[in-house]
Protein backbone atom coordinates (compact mmCIF):
# COMPACT_ATOMS: atom_id res chain seq x y z
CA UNK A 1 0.00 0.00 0.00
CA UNK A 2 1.22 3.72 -0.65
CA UNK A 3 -0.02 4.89 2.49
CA UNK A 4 -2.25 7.57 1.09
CA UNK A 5 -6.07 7.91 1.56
CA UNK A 6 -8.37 7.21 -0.47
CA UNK A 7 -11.69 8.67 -1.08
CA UNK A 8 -13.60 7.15 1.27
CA UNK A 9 -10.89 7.55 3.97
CA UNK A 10 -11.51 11.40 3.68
CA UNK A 11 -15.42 11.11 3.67
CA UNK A 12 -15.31 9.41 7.04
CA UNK A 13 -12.79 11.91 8.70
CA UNK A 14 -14.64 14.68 7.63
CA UNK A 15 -18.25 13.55 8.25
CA UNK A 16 -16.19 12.86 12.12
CA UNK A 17 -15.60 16.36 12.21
CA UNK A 18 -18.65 17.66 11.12
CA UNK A 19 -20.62 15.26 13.15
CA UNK A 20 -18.45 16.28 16.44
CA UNK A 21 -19.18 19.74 15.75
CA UNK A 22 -22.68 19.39 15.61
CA UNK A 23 -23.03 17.98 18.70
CA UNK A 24 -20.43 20.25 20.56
CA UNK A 25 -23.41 23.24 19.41
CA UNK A 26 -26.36 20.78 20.06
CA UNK A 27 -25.83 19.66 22.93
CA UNK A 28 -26.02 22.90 24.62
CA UNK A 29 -29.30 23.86 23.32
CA UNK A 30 -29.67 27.51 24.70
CA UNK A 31 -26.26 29.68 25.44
CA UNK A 32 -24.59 28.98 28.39
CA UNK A 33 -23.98 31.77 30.57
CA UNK A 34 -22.50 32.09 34.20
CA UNK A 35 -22.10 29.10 36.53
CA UNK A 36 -23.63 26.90 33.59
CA UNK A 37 -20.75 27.68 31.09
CA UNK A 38 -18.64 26.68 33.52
CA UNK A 39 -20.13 23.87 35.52
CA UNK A 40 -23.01 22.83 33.38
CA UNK A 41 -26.52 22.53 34.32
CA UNK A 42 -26.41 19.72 36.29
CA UNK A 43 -28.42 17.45 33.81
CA UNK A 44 -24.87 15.74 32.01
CA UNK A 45 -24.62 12.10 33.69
CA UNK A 46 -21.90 10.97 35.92
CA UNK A 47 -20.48 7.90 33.55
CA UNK A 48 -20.23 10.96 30.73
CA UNK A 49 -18.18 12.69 32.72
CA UNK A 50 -16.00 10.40 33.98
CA UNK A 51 -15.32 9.27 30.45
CA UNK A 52 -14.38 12.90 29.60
CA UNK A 53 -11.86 12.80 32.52
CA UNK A 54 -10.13 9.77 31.10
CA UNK A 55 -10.18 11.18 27.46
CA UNK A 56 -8.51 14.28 28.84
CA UNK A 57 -6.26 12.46 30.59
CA UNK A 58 -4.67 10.23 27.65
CA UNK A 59 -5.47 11.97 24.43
CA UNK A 60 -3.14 11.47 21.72
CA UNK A 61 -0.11 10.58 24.20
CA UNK A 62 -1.87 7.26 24.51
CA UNK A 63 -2.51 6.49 21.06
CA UNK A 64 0.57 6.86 19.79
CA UNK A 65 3.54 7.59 22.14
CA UNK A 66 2.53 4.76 24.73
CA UNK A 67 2.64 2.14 21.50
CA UNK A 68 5.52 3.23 19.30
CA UNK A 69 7.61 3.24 23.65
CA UNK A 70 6.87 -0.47 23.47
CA UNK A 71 7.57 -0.89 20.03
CA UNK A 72 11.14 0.61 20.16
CA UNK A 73 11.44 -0.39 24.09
CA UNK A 74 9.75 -2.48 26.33
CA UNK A 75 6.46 -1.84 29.18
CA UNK A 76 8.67 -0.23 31.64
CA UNK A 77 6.40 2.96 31.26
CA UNK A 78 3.55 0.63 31.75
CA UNK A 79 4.83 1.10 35.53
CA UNK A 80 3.43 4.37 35.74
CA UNK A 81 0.17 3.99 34.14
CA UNK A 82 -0.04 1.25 37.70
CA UNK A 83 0.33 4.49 39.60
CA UNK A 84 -3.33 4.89 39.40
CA UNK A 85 -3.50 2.39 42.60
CA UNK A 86 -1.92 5.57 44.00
CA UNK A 87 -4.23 8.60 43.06
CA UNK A 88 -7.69 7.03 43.21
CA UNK A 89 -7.79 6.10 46.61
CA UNK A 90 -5.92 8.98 47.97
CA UNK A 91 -8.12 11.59 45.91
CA UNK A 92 -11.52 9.63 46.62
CA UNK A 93 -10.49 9.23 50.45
CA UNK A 94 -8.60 12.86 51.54
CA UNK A 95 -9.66 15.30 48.60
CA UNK A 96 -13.01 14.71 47.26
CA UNK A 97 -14.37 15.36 50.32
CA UNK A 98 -13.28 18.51 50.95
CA UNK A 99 -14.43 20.19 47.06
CA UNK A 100 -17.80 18.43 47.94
CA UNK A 101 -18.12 20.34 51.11
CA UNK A 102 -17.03 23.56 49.84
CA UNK A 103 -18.88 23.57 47.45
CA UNK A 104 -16.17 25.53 45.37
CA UNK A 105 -16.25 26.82 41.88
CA UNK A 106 -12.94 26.40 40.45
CA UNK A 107 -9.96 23.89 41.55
CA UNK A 108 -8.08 27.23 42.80
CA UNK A 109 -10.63 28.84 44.79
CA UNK A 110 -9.82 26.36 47.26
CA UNK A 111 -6.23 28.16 47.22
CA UNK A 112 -7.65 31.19 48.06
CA UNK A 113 -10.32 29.99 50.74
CA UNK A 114 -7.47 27.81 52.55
CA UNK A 115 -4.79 30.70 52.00
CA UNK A 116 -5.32 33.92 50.02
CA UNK A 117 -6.33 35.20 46.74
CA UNK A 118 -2.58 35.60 46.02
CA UNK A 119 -1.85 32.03 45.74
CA UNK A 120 -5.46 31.39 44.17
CA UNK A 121 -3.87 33.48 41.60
CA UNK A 122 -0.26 32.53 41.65
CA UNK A 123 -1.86 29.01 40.98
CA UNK A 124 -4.38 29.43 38.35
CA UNK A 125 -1.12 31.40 36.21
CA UNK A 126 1.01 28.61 36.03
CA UNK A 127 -1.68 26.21 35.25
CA UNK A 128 -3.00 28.60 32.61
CA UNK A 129 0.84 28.12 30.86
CA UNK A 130 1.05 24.29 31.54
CA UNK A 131 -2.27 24.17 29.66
CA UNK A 132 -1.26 26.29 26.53
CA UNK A 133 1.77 23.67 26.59
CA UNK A 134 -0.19 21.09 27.26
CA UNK A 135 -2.79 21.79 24.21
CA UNK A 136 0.35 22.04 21.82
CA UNK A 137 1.25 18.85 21.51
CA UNK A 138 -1.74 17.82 21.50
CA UNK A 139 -2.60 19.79 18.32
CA UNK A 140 1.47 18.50 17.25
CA UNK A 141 1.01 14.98 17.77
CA UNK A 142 -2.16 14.08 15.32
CA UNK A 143 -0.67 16.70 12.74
CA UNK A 144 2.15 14.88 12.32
CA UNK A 145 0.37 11.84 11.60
CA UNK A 146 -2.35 13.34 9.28
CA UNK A 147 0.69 14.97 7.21
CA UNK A 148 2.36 12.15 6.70
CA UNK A 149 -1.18 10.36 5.60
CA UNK A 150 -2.38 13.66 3.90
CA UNK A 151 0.08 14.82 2.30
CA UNK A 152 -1.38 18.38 3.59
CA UNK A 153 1.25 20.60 5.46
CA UNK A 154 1.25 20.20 9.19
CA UNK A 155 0.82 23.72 9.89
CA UNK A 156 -2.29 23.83 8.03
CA UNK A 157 -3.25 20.34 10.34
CA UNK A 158 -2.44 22.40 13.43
CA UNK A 159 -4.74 25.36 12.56
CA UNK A 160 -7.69 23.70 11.21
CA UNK A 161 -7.63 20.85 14.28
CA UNK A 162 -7.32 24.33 16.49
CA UNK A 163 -10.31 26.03 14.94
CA UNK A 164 -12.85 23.09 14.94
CA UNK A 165 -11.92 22.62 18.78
CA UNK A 166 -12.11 26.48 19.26
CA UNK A 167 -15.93 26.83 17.91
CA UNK A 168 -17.87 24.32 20.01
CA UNK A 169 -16.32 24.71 23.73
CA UNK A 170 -16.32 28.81 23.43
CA UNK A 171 -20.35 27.92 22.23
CA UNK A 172 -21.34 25.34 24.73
CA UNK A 173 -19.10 25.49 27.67
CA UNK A 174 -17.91 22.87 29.94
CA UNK A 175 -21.56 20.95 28.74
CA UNK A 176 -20.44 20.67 24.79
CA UNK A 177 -16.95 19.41 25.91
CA UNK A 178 -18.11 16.95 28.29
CA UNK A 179 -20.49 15.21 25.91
CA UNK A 180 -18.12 15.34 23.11
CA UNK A 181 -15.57 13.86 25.16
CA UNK A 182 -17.73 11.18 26.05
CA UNK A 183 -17.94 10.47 22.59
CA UNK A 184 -14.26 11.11 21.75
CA UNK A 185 -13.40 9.04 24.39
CA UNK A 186 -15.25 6.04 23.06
CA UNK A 187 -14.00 6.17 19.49
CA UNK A 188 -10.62 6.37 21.09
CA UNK A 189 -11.42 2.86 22.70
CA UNK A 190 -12.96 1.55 19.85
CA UNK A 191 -10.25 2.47 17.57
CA UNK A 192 -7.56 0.71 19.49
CA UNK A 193 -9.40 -2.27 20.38
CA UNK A 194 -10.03 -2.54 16.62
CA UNK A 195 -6.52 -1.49 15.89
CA UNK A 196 -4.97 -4.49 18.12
CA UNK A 197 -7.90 -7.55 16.94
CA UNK A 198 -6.28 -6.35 13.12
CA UNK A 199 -2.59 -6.82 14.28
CA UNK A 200 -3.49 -10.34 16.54
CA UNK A 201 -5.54 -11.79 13.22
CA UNK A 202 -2.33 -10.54 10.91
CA UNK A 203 0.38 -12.41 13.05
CA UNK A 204 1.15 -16.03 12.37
CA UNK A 205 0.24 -17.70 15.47
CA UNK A 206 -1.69 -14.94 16.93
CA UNK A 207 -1.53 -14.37 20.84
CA UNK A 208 0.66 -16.95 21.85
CA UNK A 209 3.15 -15.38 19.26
CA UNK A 210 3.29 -12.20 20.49
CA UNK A 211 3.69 -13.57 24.08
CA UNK A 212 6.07 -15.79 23.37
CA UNK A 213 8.18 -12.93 20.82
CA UNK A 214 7.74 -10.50 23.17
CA UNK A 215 9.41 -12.73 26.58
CA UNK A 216 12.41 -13.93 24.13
CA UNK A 217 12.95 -10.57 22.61
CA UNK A 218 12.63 -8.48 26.06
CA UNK A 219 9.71 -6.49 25.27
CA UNK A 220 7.89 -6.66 28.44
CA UNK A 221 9.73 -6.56 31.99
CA UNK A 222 12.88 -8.42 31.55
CA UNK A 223 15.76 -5.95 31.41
CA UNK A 224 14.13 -3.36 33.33
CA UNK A 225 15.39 -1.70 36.55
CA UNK A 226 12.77 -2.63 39.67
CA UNK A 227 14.53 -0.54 42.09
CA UNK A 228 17.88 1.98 42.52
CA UNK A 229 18.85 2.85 46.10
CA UNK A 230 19.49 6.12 43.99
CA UNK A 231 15.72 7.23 43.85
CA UNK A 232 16.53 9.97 41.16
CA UNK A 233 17.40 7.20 38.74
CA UNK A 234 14.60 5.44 36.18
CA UNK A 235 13.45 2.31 37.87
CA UNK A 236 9.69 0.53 37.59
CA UNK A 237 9.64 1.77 41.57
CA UNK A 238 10.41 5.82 40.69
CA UNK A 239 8.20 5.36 37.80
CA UNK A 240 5.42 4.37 39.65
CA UNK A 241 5.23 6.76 42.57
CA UNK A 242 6.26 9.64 39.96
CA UNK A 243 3.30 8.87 37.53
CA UNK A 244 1.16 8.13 40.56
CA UNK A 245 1.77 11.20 41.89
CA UNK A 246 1.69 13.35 38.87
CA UNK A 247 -2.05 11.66 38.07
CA UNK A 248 -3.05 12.59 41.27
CA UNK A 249 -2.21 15.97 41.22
CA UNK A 250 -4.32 15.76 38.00
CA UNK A 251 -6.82 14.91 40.08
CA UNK A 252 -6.75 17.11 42.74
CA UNK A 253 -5.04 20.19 41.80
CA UNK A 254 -5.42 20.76 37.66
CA UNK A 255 -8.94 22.79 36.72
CA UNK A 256 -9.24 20.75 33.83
CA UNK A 257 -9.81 17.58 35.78
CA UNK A 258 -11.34 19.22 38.86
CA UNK A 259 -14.22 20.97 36.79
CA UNK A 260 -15.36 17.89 36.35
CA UNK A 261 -15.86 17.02 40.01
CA UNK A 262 -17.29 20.25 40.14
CA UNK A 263 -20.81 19.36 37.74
CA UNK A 264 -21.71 17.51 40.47
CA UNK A 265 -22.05 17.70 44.59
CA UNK A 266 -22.88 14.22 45.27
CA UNK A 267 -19.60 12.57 46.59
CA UNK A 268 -21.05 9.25 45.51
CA UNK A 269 -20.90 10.12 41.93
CA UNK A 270 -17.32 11.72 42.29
CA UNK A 271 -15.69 8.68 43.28
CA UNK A 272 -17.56 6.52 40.85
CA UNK A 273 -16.28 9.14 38.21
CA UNK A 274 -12.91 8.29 39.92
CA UNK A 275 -12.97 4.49 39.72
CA UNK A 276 -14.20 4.57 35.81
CA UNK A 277 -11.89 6.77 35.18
CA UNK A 278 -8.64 4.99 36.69
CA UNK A 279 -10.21 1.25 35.25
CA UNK A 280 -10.75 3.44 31.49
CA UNK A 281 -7.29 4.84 31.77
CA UNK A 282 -5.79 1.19 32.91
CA UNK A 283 -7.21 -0.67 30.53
CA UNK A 284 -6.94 1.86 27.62
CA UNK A 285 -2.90 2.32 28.59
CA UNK A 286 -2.60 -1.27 28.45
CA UNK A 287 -4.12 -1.56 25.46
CA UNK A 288 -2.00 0.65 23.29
CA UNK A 289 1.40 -1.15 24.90
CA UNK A 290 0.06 -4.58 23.92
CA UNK A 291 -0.38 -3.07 20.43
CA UNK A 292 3.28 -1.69 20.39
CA UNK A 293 4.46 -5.31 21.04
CA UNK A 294 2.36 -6.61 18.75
CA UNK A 295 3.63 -4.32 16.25
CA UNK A 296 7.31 -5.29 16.77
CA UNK A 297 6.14 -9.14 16.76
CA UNK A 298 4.10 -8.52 12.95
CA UNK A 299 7.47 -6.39 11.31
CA UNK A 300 9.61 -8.71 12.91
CA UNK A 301 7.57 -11.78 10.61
CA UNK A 302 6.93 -9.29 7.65
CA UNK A 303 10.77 -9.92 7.17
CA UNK A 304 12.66 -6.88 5.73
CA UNK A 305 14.16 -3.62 7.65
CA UNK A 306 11.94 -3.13 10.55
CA UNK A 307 10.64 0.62 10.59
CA UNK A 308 11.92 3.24 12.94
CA UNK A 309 11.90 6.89 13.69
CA UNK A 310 10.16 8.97 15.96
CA UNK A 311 8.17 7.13 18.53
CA UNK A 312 5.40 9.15 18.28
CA UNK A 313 4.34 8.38 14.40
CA UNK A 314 5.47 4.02 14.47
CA UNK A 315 1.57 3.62 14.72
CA UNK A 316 0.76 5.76 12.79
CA UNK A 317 2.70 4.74 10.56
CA UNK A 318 0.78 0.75 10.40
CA UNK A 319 -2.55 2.52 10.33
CA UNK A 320 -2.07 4.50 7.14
CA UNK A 321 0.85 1.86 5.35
CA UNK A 322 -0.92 -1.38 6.11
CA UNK A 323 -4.57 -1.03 6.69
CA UNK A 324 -7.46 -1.06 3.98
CA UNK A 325 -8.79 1.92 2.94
CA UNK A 326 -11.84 3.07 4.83
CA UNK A 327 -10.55 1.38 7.80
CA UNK A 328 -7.67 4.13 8.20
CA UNK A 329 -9.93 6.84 8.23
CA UNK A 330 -11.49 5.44 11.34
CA UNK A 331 -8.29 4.87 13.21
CA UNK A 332 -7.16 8.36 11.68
CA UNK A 333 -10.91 9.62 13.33
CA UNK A 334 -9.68 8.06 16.51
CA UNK A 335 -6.67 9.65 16.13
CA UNK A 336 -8.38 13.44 15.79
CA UNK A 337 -10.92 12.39 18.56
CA UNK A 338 -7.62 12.18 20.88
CA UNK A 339 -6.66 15.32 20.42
CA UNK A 340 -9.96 17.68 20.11
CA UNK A 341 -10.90 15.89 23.34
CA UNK A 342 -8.06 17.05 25.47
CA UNK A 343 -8.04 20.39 23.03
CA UNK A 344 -11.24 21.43 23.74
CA UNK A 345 -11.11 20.72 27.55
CA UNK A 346 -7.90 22.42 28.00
CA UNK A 347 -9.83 25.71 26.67
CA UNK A 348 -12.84 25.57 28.22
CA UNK A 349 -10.58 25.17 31.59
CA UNK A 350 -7.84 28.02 30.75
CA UNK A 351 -11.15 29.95 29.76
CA UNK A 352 -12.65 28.93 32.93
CA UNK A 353 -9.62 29.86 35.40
CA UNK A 354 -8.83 32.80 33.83
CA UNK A 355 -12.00 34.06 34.67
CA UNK A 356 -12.69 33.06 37.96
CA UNK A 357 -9.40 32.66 39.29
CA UNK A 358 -7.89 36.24 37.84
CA UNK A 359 -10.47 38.31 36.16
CA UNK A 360 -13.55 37.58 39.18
CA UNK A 361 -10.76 38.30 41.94
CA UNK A 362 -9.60 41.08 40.90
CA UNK A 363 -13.18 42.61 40.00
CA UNK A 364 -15.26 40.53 42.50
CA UNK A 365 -18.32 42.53 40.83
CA UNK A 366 -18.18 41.36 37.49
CA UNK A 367 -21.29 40.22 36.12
CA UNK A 368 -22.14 36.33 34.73
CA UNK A 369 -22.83 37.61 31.49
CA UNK A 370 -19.75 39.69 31.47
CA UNK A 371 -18.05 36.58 32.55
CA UNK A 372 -19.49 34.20 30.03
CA UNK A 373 -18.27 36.87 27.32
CA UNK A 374 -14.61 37.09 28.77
CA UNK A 375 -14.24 33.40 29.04
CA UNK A 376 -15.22 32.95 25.23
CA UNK A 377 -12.75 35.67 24.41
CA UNK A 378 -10.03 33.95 25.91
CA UNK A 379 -10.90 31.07 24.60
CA UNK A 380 -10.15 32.57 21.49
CA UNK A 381 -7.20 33.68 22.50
CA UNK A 382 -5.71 30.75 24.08
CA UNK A 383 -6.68 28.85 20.60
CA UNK A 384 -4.64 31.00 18.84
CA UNK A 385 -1.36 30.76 21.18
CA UNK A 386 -1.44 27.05 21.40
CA UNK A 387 -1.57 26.80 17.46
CA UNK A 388 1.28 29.02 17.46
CA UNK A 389 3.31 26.80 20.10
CA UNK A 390 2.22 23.80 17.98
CA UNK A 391 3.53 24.85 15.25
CA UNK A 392 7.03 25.71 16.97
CA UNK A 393 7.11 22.44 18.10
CA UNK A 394 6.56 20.69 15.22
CA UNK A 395 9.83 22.29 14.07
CA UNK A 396 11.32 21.43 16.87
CA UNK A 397 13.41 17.78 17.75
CA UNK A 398 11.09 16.48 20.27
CA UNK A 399 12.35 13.11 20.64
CA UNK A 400 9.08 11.44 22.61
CA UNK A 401 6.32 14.12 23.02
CA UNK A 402 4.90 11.19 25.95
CA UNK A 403 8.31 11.72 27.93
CA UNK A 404 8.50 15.41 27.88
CA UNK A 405 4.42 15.80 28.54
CA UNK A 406 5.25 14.10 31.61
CA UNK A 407 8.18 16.10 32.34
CA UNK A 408 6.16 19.34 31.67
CA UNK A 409 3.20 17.83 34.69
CA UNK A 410 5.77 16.40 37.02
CA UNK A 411 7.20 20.24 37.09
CA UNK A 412 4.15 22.31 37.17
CA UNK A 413 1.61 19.91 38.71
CA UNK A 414 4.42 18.54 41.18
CA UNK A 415 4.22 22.49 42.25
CA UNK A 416 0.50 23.28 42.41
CA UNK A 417 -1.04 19.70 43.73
CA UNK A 418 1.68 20.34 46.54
CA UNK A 419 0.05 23.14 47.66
CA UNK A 420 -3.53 21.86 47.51
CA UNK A 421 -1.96 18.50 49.50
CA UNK A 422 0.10 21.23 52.35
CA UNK A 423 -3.25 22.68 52.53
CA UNK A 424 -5.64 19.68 52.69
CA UNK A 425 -3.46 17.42 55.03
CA UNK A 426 -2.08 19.99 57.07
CA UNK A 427 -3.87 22.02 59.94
CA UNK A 428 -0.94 24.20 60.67
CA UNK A 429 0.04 25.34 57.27
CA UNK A 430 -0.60 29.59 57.19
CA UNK A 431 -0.52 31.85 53.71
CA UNK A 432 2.52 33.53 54.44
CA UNK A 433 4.24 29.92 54.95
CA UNK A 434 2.55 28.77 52.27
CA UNK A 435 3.30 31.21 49.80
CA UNK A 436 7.19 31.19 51.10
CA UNK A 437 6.81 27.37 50.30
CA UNK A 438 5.35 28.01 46.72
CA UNK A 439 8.37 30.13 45.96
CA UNK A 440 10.95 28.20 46.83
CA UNK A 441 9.38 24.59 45.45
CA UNK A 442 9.45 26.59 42.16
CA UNK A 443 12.78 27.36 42.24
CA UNK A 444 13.80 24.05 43.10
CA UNK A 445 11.32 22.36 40.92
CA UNK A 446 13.34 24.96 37.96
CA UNK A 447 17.22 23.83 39.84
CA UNK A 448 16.53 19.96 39.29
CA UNK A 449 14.52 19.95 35.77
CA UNK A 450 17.22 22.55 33.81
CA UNK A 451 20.25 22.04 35.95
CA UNK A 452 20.28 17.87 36.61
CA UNK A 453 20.23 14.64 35.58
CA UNK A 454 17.29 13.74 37.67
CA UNK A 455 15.09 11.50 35.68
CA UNK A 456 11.75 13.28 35.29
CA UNK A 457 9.88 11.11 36.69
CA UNK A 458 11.13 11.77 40.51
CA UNK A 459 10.24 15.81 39.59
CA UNK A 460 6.57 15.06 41.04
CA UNK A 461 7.87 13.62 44.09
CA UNK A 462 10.91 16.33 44.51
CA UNK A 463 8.00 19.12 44.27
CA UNK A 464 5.54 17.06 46.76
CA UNK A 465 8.79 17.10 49.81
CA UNK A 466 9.46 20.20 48.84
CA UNK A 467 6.36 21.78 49.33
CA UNK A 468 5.39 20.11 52.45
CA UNK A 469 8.58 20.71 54.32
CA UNK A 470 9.30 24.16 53.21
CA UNK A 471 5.70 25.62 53.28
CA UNK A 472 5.24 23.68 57.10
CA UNK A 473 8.16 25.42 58.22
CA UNK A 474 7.99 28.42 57.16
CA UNK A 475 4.22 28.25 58.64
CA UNK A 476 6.00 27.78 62.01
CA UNK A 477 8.60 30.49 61.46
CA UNK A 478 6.02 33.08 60.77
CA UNK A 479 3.90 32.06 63.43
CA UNK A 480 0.83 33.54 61.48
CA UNK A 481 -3.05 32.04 62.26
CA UNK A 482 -3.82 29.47 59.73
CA UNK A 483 -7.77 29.55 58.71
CA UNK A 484 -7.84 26.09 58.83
CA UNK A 485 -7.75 26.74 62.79
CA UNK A 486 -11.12 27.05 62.65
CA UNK A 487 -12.58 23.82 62.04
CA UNK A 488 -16.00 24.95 61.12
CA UNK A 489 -14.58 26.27 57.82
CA UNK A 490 -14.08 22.72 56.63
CA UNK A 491 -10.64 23.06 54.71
CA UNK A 492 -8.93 20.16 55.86
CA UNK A 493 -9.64 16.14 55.59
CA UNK A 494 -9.83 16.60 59.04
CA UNK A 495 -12.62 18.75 59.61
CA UNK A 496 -14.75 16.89 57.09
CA UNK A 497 -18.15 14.68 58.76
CA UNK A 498 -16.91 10.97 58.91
CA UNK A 499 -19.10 8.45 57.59
């Protein structure tokens, strides 16, 4: 095959788009205005929005960085997707609780409740730039993909992928991205199950093959570090706790994730949001490894030079090169839904922060309609700066988009969700020791990711320590009242009602 599409293959990526669109504006049925752009109207069920937590979470990262790592490598990263056992439990048992008491509107309001508007928006800030990062490569990762299958310049990928996105979460709010998440989210799954049954039913001896291809040829566990006494080194231990971490800060800490928790108040359906989510994003992660082996394992039999290259295009490579025509434009759907799904979210949330977090602190009279308009606007804007990034880094060498995602939310999630976690599990903790902590986990956080060696995957970790320590003590040297003193205000797991 010549790897090109064919006619149909562009009918059924297009009708995608359209279709998504359609329902991104549909959805919504009346304009959203107020606490309903941003939290919805409380009628979007709680499976639909935990699927719209795990499509945010794994986006185009999954689909094509996690395969082409076990392709090239072996499942050591697998480690980290384990680290789930980690943030679910600790977010459903000490952090849920507290945002469902509270009652809050945005993940950093909690930051200002617990210690000042100041660090409400200190927080909010460096989210807002992890998100434009963020969104870039996930408008850089399908473009390079849909170039090579296209022929079509990337740049011209980037901006029409950032304009589709753009259109239905500035129209429909945080209701239009949920439900076209959930949808996103499912062709996602569907495209990678289907994906993997193609490569099993193409491979001389099926299953068993690629097991028994995969042991010989060390593509699962076999060479990989378990544990260095040197915790800054890559082992499957450092991995785990550092992903772990990092998804829980996710969880607890990152607007995009916590507006979700925020549609509803019922702590029942927050948890059970939780769960799906960690057994979606599991599963899902699992999946696409399994298909990197079983990529290696069909090359290796197709006899010839086995293909190579950047990590992040290996499948995309099989889906446009060796499957039928038709069927590539729905892996190549699956592919887009990866992206606008994270895309979208990631504006409706900088859109969503910005206002509340900067713009309604700053002028605590501001109107919901005014509101509603400003958070389209910057929606808007923040379209047009992450297709700019984009298309910086797709001239830049970027030599696993996966690794340096997760370098990118070890650093500036490491920072916030240490906060939120001083502030939550600690009774002591005051705003002036807080804020003193703040400053100097960022500098540290800025030492160790520019100035060492430390693997990436202990930066979550560093941050955590770093924030704990430093903001408790300087608490204690300052001497200032905390406000969670006062028990009644319900800012701590401690002060929450038991049972």
């Amino acid at each position: 095959m010549d790897g090109k599409f064919a006619v149909i293959d562009y009918v059924i990526l297009i009708a995608y788009l359209l279709f998504i669109l359609y329902i991104g504006i549909a959805v919504a049925k009346k304009e959203m205005k107020g606490k309903e752009f941003f939290k919805g109207d409380g009628s979007i069920p709680w499976w639909v929005t935990s699927v719209s937590l795990f499509a945010t979470l794994l986006s185009p990262i999954s689909f094509l960085s996690l395969a082409g790592n076990s392709y090239l490598g072996n499942w050591q990263l697998w480690a980290g997707q384990i680290g789930l056992f980690i943030a679910v439990p600790v977010a459903i048992y000490f952090f849920l609780p507290v945002y469902r008491n509270l009652n809050i509107d945005t993940a950093y309001e909690y930051l200002e409740r617990r210690f000042g508007k100041g660090l409400r928006i200190m927080g909010s800030s460096l989210f807002i730039i992890y998100q434009v990062g963020r969104m870039s490569i996930i408008m850089y990762l399908p473009a390079l993909a849909l170039s090579a299958v296209t022929g079509i310049h990337t740049v011209m990928i980037i901006l029409f992928m950032g304009v589709i996105a753009t259109i239905y979460s500035s129209i429909g709010g945080i209701k239009s991205v949920l439900w076209t998440d959930f949808i996103q989210g499912i062709v996602l799954i569907g495209g990678g199950v289907f994906a993997l049954v193609v490569l099993v039913l193409s491979i001389k001896g099926g299953l068993p093959e690629i097991m028994k291809v995969g042991v010989q040829d060390n593509k699962f566990f076999s060479e990989a570090v378990i544990f260095d006494p040197n915790i800054f080194n890559d082992s499957l231990f450092i991995i785990f706790l550092g992903a772990g971490l990092s998804t829980l800060f996710s969880y607890i800490s990152s607007q995009d994730m916590v507006q979700r928790y925020l549609t509803t108040t019922d702590l029942k359906q927050m948890n059970k949001m939780t769960i799906l989510n960690g057994v979606l994003s599991l599963g899902t992660a699992t999946l696409f490894f399994f298909i990197g082996t079983s990529l290696y394992v069909f090359y290796k039999q197709a006899g010839g030079a086995m293909p190579d290259g950047a990590k992040d295009l290996i499948f995309a490579n099989f889906i446009v090169t060796e499957l039928p025509a038709g069927i590539s434009g729905l892996l190549i759907a699956g592919l887009f839904a990866a992206g606008q799904s994270t895309l979208s979210t990631g504006l409706n949330s900088v859109a969503t922060s910005w206002t509340l977090d900067i713009q309604k602190v700053l002028r605590p009279d501001m109107s919901d309609e005014k509101g509603t308009q400003i958070a389209k606007i910057v929606s808007i804007v923040v379209g047009v700066l992450s297709i700019v990034f984009a298309i910086v880094l797709a001239y830049s060498n970027v030599s696993s988009a996966y690794e340096w995602f997760n370098g990118l939310m070890g650093l500036v999630l490491g920072i916030i969700g240490g906060t939120f976690t001083l502030g939550v599990l600690t009774k002591r903790a005051n705003t002036k020791g807080a804020i003193a902590g703040f400053i100097v986990t960022t500098m540290i956080a800025i030492y160790v990711s520019y100035f060492t060696d430390t693997t990436l995957w202990a930066y979550s970790l560093i941050n955590l320590v770093s924030s704990l320590v430093f903001g408790y003590l300087f608490s204690l040297l300052f001497k200032g009242k905390s406000k969670a003193e006062d028990a009644s205000a319900h800012l701590t797991y401690y002060d929450q009602p038991k049972g």
